[in-house]
PDB file of N, CA and C in Angstrom:
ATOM      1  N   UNK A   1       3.589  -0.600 -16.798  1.00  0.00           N
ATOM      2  CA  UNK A   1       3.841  -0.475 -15.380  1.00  0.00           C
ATOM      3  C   UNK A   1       2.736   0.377 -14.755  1.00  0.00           C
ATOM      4  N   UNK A   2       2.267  -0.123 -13.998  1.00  0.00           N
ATOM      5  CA  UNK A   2       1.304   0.402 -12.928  1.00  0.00           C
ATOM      6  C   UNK A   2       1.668   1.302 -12.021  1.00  0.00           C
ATOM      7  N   UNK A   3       1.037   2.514 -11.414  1.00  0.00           N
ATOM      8  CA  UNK A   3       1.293   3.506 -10.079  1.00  0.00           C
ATOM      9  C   UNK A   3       0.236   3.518  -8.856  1.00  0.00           C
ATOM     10  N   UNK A   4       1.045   3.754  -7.900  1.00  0.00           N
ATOM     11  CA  UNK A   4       0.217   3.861  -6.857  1.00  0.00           C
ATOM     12  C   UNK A   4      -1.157   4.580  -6.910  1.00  0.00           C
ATOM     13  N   UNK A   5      -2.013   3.980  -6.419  1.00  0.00           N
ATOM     14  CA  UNK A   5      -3.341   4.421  -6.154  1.00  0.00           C
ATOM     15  C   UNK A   5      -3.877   4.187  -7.953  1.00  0.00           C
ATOM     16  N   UNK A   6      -3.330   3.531  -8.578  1.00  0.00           N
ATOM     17  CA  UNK A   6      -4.183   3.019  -9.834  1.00  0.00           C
ATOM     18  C   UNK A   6      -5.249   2.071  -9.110  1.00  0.00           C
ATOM     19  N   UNK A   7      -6.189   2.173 -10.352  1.00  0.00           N
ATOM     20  CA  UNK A   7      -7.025   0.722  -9.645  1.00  0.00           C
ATOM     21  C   UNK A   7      -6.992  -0.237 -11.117  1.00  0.00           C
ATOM     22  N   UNK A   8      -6.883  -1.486 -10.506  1.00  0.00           N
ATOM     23  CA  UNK A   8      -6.689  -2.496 -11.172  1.00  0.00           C
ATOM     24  C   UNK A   8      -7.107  -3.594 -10.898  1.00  0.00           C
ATOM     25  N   UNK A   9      -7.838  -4.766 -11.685  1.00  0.00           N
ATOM     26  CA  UNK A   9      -8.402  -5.724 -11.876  1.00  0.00           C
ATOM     27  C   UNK A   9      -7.397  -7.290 -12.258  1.00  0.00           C
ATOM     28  N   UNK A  10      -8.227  -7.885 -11.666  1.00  0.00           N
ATOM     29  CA  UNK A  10      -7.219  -9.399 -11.951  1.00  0.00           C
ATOM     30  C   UNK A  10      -7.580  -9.887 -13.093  1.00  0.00           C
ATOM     31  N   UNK A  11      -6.854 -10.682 -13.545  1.00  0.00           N
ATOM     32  CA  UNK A  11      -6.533 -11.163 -15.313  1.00  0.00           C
ATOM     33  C   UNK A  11      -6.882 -12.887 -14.689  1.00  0.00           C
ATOM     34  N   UNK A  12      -6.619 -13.234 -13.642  1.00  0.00           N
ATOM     35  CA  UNK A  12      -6.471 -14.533 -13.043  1.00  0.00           C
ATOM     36  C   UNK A  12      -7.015 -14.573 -11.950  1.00  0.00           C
ATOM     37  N   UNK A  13      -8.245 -15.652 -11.363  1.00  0.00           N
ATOM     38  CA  UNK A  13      -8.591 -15.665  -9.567  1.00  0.00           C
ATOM     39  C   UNK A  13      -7.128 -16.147  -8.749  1.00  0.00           C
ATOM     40  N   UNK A  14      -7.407 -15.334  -7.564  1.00  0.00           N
ATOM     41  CA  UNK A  14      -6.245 -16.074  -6.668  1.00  0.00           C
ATOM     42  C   UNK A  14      -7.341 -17.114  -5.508  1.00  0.00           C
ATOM     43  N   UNK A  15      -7.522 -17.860  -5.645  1.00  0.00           N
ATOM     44  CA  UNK A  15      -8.224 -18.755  -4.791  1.00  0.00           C
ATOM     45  C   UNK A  15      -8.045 -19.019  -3.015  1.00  0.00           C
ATOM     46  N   UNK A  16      -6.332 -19.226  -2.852  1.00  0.00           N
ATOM     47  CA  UNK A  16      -6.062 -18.848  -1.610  1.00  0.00           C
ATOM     48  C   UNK A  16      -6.078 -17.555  -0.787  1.00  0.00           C
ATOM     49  N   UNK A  17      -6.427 -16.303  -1.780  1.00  0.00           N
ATOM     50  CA  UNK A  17      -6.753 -15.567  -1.171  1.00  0.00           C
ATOM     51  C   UNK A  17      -8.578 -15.196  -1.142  1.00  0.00           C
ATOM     52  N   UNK A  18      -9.297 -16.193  -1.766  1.00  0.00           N
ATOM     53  CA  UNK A  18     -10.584 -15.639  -2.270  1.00  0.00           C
ATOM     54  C   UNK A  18     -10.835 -15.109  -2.751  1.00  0.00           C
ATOM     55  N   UNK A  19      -9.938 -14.786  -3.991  1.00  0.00           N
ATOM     56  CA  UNK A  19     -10.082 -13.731  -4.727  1.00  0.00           C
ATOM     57  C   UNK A  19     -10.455 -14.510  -6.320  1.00  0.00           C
ATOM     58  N   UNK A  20     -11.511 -13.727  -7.134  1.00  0.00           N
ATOM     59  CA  UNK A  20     -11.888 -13.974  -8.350  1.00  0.00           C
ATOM     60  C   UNK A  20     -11.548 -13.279  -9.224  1.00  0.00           C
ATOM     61  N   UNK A  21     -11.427 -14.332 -10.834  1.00  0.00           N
ATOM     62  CA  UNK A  21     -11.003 -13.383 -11.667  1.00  0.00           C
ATOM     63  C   UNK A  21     -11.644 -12.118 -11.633  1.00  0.00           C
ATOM     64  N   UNK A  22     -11.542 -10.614 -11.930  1.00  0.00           N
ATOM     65  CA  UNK A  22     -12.119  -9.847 -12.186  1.00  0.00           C
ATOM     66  C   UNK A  22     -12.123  -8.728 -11.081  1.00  0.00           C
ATOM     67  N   UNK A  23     -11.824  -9.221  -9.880  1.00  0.00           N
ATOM     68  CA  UNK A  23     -12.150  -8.660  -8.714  1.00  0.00           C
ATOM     69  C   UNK A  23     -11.071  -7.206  -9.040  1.00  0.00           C
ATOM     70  N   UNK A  24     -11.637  -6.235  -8.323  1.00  0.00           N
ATOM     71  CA  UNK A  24     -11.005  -4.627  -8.260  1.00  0.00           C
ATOM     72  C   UNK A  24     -10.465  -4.370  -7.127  1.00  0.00           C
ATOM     73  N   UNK A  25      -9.014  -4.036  -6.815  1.00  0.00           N
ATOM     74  CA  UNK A  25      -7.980  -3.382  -5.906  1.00  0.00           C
ATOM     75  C   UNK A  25      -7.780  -2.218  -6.582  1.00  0.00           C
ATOM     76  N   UNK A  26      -7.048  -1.418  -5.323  1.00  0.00           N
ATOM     77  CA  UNK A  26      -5.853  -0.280  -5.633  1.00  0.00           C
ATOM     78  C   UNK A  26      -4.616  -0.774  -5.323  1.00  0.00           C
ATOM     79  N   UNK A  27      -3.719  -0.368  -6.064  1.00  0.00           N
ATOM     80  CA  UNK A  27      -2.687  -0.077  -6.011  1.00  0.00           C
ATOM     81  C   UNK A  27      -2.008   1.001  -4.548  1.00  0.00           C
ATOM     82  N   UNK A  28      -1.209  -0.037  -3.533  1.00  0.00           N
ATOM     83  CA  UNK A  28      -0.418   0.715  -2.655  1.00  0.00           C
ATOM     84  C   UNK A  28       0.711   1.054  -2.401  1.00  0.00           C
ATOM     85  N   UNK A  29       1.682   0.122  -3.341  1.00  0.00           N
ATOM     86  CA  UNK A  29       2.784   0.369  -3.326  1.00  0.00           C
ATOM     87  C   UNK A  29       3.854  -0.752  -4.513  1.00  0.00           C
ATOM     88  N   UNK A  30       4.671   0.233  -4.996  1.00  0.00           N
ATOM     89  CA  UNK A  30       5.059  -0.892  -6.225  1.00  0.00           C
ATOM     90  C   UNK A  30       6.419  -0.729  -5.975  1.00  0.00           C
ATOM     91  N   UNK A  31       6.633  -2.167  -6.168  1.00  0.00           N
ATOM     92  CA  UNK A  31       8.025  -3.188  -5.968  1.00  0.00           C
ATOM     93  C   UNK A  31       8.698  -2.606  -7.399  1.00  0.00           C
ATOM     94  N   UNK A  32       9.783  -2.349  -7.795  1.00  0.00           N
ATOM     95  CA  UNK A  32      10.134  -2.237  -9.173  1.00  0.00           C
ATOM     96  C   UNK A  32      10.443  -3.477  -9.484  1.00  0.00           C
ATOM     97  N   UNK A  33      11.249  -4.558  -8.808  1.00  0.00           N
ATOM     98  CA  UNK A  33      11.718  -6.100  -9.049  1.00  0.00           C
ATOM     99  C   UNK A  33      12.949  -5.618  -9.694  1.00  0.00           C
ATOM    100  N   UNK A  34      13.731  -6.649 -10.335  1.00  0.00           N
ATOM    101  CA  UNK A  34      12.750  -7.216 -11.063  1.00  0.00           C
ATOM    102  C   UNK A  34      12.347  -8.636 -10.749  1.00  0.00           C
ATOM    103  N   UNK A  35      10.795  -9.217 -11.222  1.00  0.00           N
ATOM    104  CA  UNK A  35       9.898  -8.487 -12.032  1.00  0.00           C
ATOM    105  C   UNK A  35       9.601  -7.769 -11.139  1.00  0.00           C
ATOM    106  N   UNK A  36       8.566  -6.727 -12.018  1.00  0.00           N
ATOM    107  CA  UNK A  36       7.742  -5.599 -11.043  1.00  0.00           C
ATOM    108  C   UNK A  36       6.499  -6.355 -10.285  1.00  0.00           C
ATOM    109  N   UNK A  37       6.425  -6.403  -9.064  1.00  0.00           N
ATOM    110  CA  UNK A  37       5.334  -6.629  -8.476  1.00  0.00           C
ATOM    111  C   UNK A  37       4.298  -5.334  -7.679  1.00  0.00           C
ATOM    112  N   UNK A  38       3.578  -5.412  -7.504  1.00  0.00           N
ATOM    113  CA  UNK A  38       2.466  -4.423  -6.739  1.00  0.00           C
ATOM    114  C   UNK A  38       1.700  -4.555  -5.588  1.00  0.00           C
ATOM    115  N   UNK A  39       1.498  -4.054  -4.561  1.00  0.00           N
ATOM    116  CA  UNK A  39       0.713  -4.401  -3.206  1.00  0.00           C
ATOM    117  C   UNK A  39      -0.418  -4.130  -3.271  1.00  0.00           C
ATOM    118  N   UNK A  40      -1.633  -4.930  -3.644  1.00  0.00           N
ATOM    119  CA  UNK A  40      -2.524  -4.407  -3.629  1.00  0.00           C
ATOM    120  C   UNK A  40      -3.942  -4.045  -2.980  1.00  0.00           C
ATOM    121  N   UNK A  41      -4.713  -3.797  -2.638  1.00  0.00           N
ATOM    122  CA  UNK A  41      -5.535  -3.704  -1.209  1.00  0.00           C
ATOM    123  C   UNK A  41      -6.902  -4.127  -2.415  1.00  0.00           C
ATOM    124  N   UNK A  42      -7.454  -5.199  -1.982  1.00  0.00           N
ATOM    125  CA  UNK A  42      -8.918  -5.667  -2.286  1.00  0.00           C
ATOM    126  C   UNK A  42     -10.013  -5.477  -1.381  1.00  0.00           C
ATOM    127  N   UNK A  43     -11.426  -4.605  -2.207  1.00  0.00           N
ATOM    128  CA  UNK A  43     -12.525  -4.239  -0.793  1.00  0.00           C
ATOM    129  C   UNK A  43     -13.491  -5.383  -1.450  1.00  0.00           C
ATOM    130  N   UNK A  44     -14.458  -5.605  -0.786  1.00  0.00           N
ATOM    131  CA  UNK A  44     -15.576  -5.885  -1.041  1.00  0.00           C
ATOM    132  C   UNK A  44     -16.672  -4.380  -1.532  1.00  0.00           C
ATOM    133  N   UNK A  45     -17.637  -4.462  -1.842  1.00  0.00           N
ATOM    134  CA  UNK A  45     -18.823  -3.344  -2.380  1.00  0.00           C
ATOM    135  C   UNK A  45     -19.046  -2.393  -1.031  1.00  0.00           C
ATOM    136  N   UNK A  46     -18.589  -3.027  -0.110  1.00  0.00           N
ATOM    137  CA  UNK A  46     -19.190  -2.107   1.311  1.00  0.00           C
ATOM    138  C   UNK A  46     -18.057  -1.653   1.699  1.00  0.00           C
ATOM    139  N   UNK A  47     -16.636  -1.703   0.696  1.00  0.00           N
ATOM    140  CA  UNK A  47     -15.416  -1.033   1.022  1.00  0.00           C
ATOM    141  C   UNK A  47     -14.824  -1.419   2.430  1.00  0.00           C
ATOM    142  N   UNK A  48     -14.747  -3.263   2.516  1.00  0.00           N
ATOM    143  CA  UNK A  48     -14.182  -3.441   3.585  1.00  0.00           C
ATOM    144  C   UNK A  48     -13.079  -4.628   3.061  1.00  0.00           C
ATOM    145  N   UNK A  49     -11.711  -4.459   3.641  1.00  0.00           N
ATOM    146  CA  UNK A  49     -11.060  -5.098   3.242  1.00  0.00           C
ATOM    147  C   UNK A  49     -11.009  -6.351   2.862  1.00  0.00           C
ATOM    148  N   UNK A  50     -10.164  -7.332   1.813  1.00  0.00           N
ATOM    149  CA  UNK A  50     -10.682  -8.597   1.644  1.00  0.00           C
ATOM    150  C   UNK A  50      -9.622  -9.486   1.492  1.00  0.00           C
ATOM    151  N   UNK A  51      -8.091  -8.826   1.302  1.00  0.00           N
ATOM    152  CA  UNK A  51      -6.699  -9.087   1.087  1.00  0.00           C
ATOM    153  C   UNK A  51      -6.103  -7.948   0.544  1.00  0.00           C
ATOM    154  N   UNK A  52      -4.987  -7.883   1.305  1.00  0.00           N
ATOM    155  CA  UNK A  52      -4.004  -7.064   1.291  1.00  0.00           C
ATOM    156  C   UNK A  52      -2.449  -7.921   0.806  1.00  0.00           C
ATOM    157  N   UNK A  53      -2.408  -7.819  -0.561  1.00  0.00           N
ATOM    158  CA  UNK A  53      -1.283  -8.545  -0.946  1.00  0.00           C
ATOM    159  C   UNK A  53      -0.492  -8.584  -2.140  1.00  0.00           C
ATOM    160  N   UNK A  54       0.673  -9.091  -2.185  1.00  0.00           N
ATOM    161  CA  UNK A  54       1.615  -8.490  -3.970  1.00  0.00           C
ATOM    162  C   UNK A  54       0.847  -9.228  -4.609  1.00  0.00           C
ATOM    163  N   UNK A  55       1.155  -9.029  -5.479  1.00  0.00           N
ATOM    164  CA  UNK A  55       0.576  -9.305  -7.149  1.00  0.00           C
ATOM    165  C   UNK A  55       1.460  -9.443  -8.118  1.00  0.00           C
ATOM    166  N   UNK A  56       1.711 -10.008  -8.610  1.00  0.00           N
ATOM    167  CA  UNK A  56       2.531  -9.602 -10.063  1.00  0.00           C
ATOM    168  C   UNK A  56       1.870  -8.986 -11.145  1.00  0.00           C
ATOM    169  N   UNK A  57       3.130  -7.761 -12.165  1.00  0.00           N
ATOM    170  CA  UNK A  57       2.622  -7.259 -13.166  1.00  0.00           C
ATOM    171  C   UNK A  57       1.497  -7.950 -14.126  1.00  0.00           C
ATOM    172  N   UNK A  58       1.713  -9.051 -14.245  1.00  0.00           N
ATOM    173  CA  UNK A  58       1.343  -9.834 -15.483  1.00  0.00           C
ATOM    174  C   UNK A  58      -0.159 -10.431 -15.051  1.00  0.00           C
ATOM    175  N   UNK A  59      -0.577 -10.570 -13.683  1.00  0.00           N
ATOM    176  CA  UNK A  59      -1.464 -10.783 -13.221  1.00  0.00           C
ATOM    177  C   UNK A  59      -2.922  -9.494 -13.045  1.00  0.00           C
ATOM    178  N   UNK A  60      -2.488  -8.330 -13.274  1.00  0.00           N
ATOM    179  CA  UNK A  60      -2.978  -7.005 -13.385  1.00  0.00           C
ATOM    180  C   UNK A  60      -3.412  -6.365 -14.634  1.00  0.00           C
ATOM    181  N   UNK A  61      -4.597  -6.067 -14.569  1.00  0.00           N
ATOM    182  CA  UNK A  61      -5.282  -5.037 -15.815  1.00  0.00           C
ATOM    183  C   UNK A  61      -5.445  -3.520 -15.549  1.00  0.00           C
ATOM    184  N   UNK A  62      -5.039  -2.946 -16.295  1.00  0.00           N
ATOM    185  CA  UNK A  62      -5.852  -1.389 -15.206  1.00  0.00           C
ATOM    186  C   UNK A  62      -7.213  -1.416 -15.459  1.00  0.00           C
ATOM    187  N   UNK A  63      -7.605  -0.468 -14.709  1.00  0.00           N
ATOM    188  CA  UNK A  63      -9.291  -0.347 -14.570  1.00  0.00           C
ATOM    189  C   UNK A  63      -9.078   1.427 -14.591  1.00  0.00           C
ATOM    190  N   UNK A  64      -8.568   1.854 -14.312  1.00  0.00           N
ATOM    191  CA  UNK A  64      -8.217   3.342 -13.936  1.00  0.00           C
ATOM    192  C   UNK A  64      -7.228   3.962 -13.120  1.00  0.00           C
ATOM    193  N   UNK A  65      -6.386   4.824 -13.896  1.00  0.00           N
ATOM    194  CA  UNK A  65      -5.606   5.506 -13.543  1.00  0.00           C
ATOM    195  C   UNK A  65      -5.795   7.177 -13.366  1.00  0.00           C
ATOM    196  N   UNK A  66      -4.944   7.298 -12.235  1.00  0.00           N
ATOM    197  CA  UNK A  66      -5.583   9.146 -11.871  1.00  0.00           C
ATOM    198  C   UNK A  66      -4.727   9.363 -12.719  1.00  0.00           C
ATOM    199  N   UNK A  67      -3.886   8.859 -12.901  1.00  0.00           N
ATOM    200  CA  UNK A  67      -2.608  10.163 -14.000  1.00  0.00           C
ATOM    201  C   UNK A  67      -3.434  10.199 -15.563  1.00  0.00           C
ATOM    202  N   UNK A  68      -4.604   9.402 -15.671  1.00  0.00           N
ATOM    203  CA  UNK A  68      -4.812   9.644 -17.154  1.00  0.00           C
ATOM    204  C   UNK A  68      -6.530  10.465 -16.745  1.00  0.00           C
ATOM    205  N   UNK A  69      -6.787  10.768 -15.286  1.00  0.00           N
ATOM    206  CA  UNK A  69      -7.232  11.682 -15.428  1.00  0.00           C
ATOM    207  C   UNK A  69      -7.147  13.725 -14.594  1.00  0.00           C
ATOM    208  N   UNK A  70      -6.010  13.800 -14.764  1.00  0.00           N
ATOM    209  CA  UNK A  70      -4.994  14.900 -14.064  1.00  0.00           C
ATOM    210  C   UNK A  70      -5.606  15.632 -14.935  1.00  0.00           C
ATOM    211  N   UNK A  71      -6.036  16.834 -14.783  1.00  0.00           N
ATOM    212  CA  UNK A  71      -6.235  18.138 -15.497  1.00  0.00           C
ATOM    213  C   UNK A  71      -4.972  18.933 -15.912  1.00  0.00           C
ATOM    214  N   UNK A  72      -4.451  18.998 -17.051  1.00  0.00           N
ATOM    215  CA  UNK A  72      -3.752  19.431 -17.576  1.00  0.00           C
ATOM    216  C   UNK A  72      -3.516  21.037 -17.815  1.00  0.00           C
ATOM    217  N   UNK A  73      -2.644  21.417 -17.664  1.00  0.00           N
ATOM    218  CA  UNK A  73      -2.231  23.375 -18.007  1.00  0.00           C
ATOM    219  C   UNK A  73      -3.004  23.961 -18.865  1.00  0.00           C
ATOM    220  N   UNK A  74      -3.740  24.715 -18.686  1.00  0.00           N
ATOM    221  CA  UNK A  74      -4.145  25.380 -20.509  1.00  0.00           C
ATOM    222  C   UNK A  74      -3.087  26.143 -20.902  1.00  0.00           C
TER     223      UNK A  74
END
């Protein structure tokens, strides 16, 4: 399961949205479902929007998560 503001990559192109396999979103907001789906915001390189739309889990890779990089207590 994925969290907000992860960033994550497609496993599959979505074509009606112009979107290619591979392409990189964040994560804005997650559906629990079930299934779990995710809202996700796609930029182009010049960080301008390209689709704003759910996703399903199964359609999603992570690319990076802030919680796996949180600085931890000493």
């Amino acid at each position: 399961m994925f969290a907000e503001l992860d960033v994550v990559r497609l496993r599959r192109g979505l074509p009606a949205a112009g979107l290619s396999r591979g392409q990189t979103g964040t994560i804005h907001a997650v559906h629990a479902g079930p299934p779990p789906s995710y809202l996700v915001e796609f930029c182009d390189a010049r960080g301008l929007t390209l689709a704003i739309l759910p996703v399903a889990e199964e359609d999603l890779a992570l690319q990076w998560s802030r919680h796996a990089h949180q600085e931890r207590p000493a």
